[in-house]
C-alpha atoms as a PDB file:
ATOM      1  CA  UNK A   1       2.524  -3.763  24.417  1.00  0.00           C
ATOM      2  CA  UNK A   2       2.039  -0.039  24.404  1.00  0.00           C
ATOM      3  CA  UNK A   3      -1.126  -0.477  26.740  1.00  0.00           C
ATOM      4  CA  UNK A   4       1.187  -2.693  29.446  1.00  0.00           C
ATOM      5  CA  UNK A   5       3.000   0.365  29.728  1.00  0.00           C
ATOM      6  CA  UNK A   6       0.811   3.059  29.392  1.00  0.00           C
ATOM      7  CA  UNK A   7      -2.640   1.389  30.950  1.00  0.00           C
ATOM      8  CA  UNK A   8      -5.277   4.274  31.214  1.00  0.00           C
ATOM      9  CA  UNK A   9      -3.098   6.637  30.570  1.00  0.00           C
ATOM     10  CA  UNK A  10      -2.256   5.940  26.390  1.00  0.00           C
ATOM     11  CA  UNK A  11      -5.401   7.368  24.896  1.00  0.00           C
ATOM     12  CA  UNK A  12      -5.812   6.295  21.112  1.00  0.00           C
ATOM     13  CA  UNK A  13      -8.621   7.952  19.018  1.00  0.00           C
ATOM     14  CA  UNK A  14     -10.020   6.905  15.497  1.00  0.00           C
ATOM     15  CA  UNK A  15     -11.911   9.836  13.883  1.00  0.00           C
ATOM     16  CA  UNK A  16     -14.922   9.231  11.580  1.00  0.00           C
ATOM     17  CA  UNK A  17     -14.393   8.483   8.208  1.00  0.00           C
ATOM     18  CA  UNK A  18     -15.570  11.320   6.059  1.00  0.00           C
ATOM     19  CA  UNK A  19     -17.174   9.122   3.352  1.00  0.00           C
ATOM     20  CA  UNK A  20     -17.585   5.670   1.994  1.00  0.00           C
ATOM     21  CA  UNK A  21     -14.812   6.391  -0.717  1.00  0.00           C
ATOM     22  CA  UNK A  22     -12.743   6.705   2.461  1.00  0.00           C
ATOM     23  CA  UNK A  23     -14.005   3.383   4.124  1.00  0.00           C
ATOM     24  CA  UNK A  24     -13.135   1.403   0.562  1.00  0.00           C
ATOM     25  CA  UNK A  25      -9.596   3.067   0.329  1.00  0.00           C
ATOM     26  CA  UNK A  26      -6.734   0.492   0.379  1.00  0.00           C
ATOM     27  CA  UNK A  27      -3.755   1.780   2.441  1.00  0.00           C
ATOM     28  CA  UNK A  28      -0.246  -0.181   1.592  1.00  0.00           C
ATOM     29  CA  UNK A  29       0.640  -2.740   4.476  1.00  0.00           C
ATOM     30  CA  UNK A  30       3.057  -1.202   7.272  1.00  0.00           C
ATOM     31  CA  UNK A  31       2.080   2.249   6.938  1.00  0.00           C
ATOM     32  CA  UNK A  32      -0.045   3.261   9.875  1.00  0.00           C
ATOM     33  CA  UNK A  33       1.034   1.111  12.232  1.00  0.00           C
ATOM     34  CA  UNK A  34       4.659   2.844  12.110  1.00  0.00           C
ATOM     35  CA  UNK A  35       3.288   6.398  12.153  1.00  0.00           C
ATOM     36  CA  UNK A  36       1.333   5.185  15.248  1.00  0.00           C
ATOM     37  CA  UNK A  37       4.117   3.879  16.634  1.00  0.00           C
ATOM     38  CA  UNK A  38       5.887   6.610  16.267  1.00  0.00           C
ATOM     39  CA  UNK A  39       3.356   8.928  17.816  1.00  0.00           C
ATOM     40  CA  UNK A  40       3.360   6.645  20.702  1.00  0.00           C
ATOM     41  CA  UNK A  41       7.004   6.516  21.431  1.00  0.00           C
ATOM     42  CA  UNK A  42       7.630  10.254  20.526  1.00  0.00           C
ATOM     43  CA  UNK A  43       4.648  12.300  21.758  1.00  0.00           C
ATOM     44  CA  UNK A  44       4.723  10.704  25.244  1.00  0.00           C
ATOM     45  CA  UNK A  45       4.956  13.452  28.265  1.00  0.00           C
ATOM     46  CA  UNK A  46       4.308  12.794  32.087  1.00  0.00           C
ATOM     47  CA  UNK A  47       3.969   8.909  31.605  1.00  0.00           C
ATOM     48  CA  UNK A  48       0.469   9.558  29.230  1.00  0.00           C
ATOM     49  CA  UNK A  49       0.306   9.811  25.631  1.00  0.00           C
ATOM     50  CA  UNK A  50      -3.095  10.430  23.074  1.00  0.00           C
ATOM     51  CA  UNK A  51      -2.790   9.499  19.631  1.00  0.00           C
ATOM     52  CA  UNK A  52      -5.556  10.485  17.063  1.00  0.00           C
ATOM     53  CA  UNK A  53      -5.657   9.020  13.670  1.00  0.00           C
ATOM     54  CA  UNK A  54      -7.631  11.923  11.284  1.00  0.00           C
ATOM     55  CA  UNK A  55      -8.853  11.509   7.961  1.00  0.00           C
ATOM     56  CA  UNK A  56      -9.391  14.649   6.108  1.00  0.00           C
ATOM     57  CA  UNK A  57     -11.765  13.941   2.010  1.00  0.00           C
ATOM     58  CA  UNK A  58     -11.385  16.388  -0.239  1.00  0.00           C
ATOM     59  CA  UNK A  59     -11.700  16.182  -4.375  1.00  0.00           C
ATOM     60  CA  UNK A  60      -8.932  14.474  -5.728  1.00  0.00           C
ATOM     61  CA  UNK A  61      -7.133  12.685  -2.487  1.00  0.00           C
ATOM     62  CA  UNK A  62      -7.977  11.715   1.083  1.00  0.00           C
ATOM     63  CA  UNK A  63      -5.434  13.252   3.919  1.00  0.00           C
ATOM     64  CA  UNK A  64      -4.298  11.050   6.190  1.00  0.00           C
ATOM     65  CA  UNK A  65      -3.123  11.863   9.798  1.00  0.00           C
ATOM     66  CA  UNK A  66      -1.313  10.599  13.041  1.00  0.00           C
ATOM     67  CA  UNK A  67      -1.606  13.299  15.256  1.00  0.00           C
ATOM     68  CA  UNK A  68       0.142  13.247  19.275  1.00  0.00           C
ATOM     69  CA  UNK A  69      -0.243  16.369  21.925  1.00  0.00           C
ATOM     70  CA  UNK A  70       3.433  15.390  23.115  1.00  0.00           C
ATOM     71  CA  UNK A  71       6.228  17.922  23.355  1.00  0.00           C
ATOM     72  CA  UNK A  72       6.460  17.815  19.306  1.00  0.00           C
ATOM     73  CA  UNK A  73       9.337  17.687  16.874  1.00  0.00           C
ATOM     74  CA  UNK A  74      12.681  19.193  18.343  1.00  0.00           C
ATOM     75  CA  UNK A  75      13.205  23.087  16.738  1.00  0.00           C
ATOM     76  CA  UNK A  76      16.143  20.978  15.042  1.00  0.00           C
ATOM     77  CA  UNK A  77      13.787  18.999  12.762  1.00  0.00           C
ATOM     78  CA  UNK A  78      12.125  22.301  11.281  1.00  0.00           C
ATOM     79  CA  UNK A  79      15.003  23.753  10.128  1.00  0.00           C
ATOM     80  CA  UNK A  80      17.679  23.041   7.783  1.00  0.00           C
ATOM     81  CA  UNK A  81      21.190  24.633   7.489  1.00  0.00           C
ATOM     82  CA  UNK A  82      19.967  27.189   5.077  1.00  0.00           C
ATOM     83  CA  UNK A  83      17.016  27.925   7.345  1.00  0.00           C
ATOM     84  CA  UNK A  84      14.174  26.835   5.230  1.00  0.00           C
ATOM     85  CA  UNK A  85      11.479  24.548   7.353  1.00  0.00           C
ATOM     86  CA  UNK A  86      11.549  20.625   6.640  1.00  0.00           C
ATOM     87  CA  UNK A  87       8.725  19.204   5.242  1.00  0.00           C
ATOM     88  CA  UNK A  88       9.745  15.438   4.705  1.00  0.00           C
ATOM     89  CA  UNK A  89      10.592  12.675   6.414  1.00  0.00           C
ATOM     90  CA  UNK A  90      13.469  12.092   4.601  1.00  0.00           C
ATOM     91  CA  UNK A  91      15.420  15.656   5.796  1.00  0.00           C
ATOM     92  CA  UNK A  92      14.922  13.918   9.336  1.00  0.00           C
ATOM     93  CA  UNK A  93      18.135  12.423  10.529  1.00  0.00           C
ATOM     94  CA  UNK A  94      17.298   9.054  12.032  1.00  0.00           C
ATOM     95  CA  UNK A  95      13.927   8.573  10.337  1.00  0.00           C
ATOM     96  CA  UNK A  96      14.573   5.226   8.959  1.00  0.00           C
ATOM     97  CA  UNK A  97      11.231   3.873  10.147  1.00  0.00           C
ATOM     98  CA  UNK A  98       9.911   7.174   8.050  1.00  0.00           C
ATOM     99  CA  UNK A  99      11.921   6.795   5.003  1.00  0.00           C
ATOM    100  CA  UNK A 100      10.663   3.491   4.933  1.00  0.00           C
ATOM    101  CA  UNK A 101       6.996   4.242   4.964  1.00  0.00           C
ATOM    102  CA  UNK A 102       7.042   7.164   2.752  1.00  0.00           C
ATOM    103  CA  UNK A 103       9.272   4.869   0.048  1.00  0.00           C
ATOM    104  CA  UNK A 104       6.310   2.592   0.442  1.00  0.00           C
ATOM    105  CA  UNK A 105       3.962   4.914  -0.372  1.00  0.00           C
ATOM    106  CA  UNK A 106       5.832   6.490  -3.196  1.00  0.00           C
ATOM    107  CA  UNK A 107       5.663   3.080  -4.818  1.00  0.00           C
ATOM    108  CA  UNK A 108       1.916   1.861  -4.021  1.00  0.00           C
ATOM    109  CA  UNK A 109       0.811   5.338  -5.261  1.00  0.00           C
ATOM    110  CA  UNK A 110       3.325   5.710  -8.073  1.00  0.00           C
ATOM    111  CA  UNK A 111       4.986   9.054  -6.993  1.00  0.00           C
ATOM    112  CA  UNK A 112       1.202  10.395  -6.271  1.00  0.00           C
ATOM    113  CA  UNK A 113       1.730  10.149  -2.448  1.00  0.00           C
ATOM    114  CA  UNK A 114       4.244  11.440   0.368  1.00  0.00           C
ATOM    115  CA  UNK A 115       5.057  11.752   3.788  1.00  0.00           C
ATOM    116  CA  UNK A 116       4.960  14.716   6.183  1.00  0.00           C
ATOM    117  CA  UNK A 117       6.001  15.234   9.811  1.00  0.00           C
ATOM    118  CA  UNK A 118       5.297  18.819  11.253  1.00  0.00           C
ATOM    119  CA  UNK A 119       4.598  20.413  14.326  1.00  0.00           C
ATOM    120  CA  UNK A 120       0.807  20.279  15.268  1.00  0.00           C
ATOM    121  CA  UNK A 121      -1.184  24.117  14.256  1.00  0.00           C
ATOM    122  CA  UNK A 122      -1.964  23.869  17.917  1.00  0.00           C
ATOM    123  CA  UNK A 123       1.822  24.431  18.991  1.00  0.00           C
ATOM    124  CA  UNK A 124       2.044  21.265  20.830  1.00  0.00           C
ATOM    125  CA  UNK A 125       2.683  17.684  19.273  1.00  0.00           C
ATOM    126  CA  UNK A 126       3.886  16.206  15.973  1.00  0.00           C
ATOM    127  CA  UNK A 127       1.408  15.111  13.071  1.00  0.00           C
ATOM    128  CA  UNK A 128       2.547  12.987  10.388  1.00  0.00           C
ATOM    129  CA  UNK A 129       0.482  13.275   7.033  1.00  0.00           C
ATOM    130  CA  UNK A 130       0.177  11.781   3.752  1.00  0.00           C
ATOM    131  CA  UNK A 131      -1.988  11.810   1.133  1.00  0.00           C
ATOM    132  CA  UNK A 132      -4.101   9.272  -0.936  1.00  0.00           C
ATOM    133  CA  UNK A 133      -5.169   9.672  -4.333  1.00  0.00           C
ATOM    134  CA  UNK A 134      -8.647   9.082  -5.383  1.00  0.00           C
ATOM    135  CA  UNK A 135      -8.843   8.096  -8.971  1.00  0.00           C
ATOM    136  CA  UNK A 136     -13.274   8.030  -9.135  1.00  0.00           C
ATOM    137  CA  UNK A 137     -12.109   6.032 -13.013  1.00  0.00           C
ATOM    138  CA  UNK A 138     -10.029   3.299 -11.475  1.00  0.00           C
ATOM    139  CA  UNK A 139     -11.571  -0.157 -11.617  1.00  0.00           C
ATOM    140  CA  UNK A 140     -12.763  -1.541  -8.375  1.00  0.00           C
ATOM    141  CA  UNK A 141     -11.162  -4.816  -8.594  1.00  0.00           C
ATOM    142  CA  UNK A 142      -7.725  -2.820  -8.424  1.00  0.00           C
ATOM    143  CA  UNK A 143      -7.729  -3.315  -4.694  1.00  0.00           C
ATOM    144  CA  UNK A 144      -5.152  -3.939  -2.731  1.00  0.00           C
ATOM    145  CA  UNK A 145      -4.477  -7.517  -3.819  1.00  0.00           C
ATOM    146  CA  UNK A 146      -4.657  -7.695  -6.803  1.00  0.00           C
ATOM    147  CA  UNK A 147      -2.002  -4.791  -6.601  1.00  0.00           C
ATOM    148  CA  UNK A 148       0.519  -6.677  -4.838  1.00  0.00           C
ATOM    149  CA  UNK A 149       0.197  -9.905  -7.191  1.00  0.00           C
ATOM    150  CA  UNK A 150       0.927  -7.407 -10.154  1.00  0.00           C
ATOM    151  CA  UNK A 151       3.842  -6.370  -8.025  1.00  0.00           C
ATOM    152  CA  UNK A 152       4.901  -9.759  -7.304  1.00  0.00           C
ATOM    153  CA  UNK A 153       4.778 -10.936 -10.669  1.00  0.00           C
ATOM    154  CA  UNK A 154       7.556  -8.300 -11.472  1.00  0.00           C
ATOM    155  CA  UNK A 155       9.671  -9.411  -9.212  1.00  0.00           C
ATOM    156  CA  UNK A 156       9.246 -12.945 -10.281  1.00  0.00           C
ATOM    157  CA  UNK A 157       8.605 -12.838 -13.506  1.00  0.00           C
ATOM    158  CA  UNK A 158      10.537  -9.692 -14.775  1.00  0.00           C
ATOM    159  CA  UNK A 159       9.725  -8.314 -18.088  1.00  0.00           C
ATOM    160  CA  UNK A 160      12.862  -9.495 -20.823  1.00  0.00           C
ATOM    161  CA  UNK A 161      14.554  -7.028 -22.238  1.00  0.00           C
ATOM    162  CA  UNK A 162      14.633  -7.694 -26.342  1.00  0.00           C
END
């Protein structure tokens, strides 16, 4: 939909992966798609926007990052009423879409993951990052699957209390 209005001018970048660790990763449904979104409907300027979607390996976690060269986050959104910067989503007014991903990955990383929107180092654009642990002792056949059905099976079949 975002290329119908765009065409040639929406340019949207993949970097390499940094590793295979990277490559095997799972990332929780309905995360990156609403960053990219995001990026796409915020960093526009002129009728063109680029996207870039970074990943960053280093020892214990993988950084993960939607990047746009559009006008960035309004001064607003870096500052709160006692002046300190923002760092969350969540001090954003209006970032539902936000609070939503960064909830989900809060509770697919059990508290070991969260959400980030800052200006861009460069001065222009926004960048939303988050971070995914590496854990070199988990089993492999935690995956993303099996994950959810141990999820699901909460919901369904909750513990009883005695």
């Amino acid at each position: 939909l975002e290329r119908a209005r765009f065409g040639d001018e929406l340019v949207f970048e993949v970097g390499e992966l940094p590793g295979p660790r990277a490559a095997e990763l799972p990332v929780p449904p309905l995360v990156l798609q609403p960053l990219v979104e995001n990026a796409i409907r915020h960093g526009a300027r002129d009728d063109s926007v680029h996207v870039r979607i970074d990943v960053e390996e280093h020892d214990e976690h993988l950084e993960i990052r939607v990047l746009d060269d559009g006008p960035g986050p309004p001064e607003s959104w870096n500052q709160t009423e006692d002046g300190p910067p923002r760092t969350s989503d969540s001090d954003v007014s209006g970032g539902v879409g936000l609070e939503n991903v960064r909830e989900r990955l809060q509770r697919f990383y059990r508290g070991a993951s969260d959400l980030e929107l800052v200006s861009r180092d460069e001065g222009t654009g926004a960048c939303a990052r988050f971070t995914v642990p590496i854990d070199p002792d988990a089993p492999e056949e935690r995956d993303l699957r099996t994950q959810a059905r141990e999820q699901l099976k909460k919901v369904v079949h909750p513990p009883r209390e005695t």
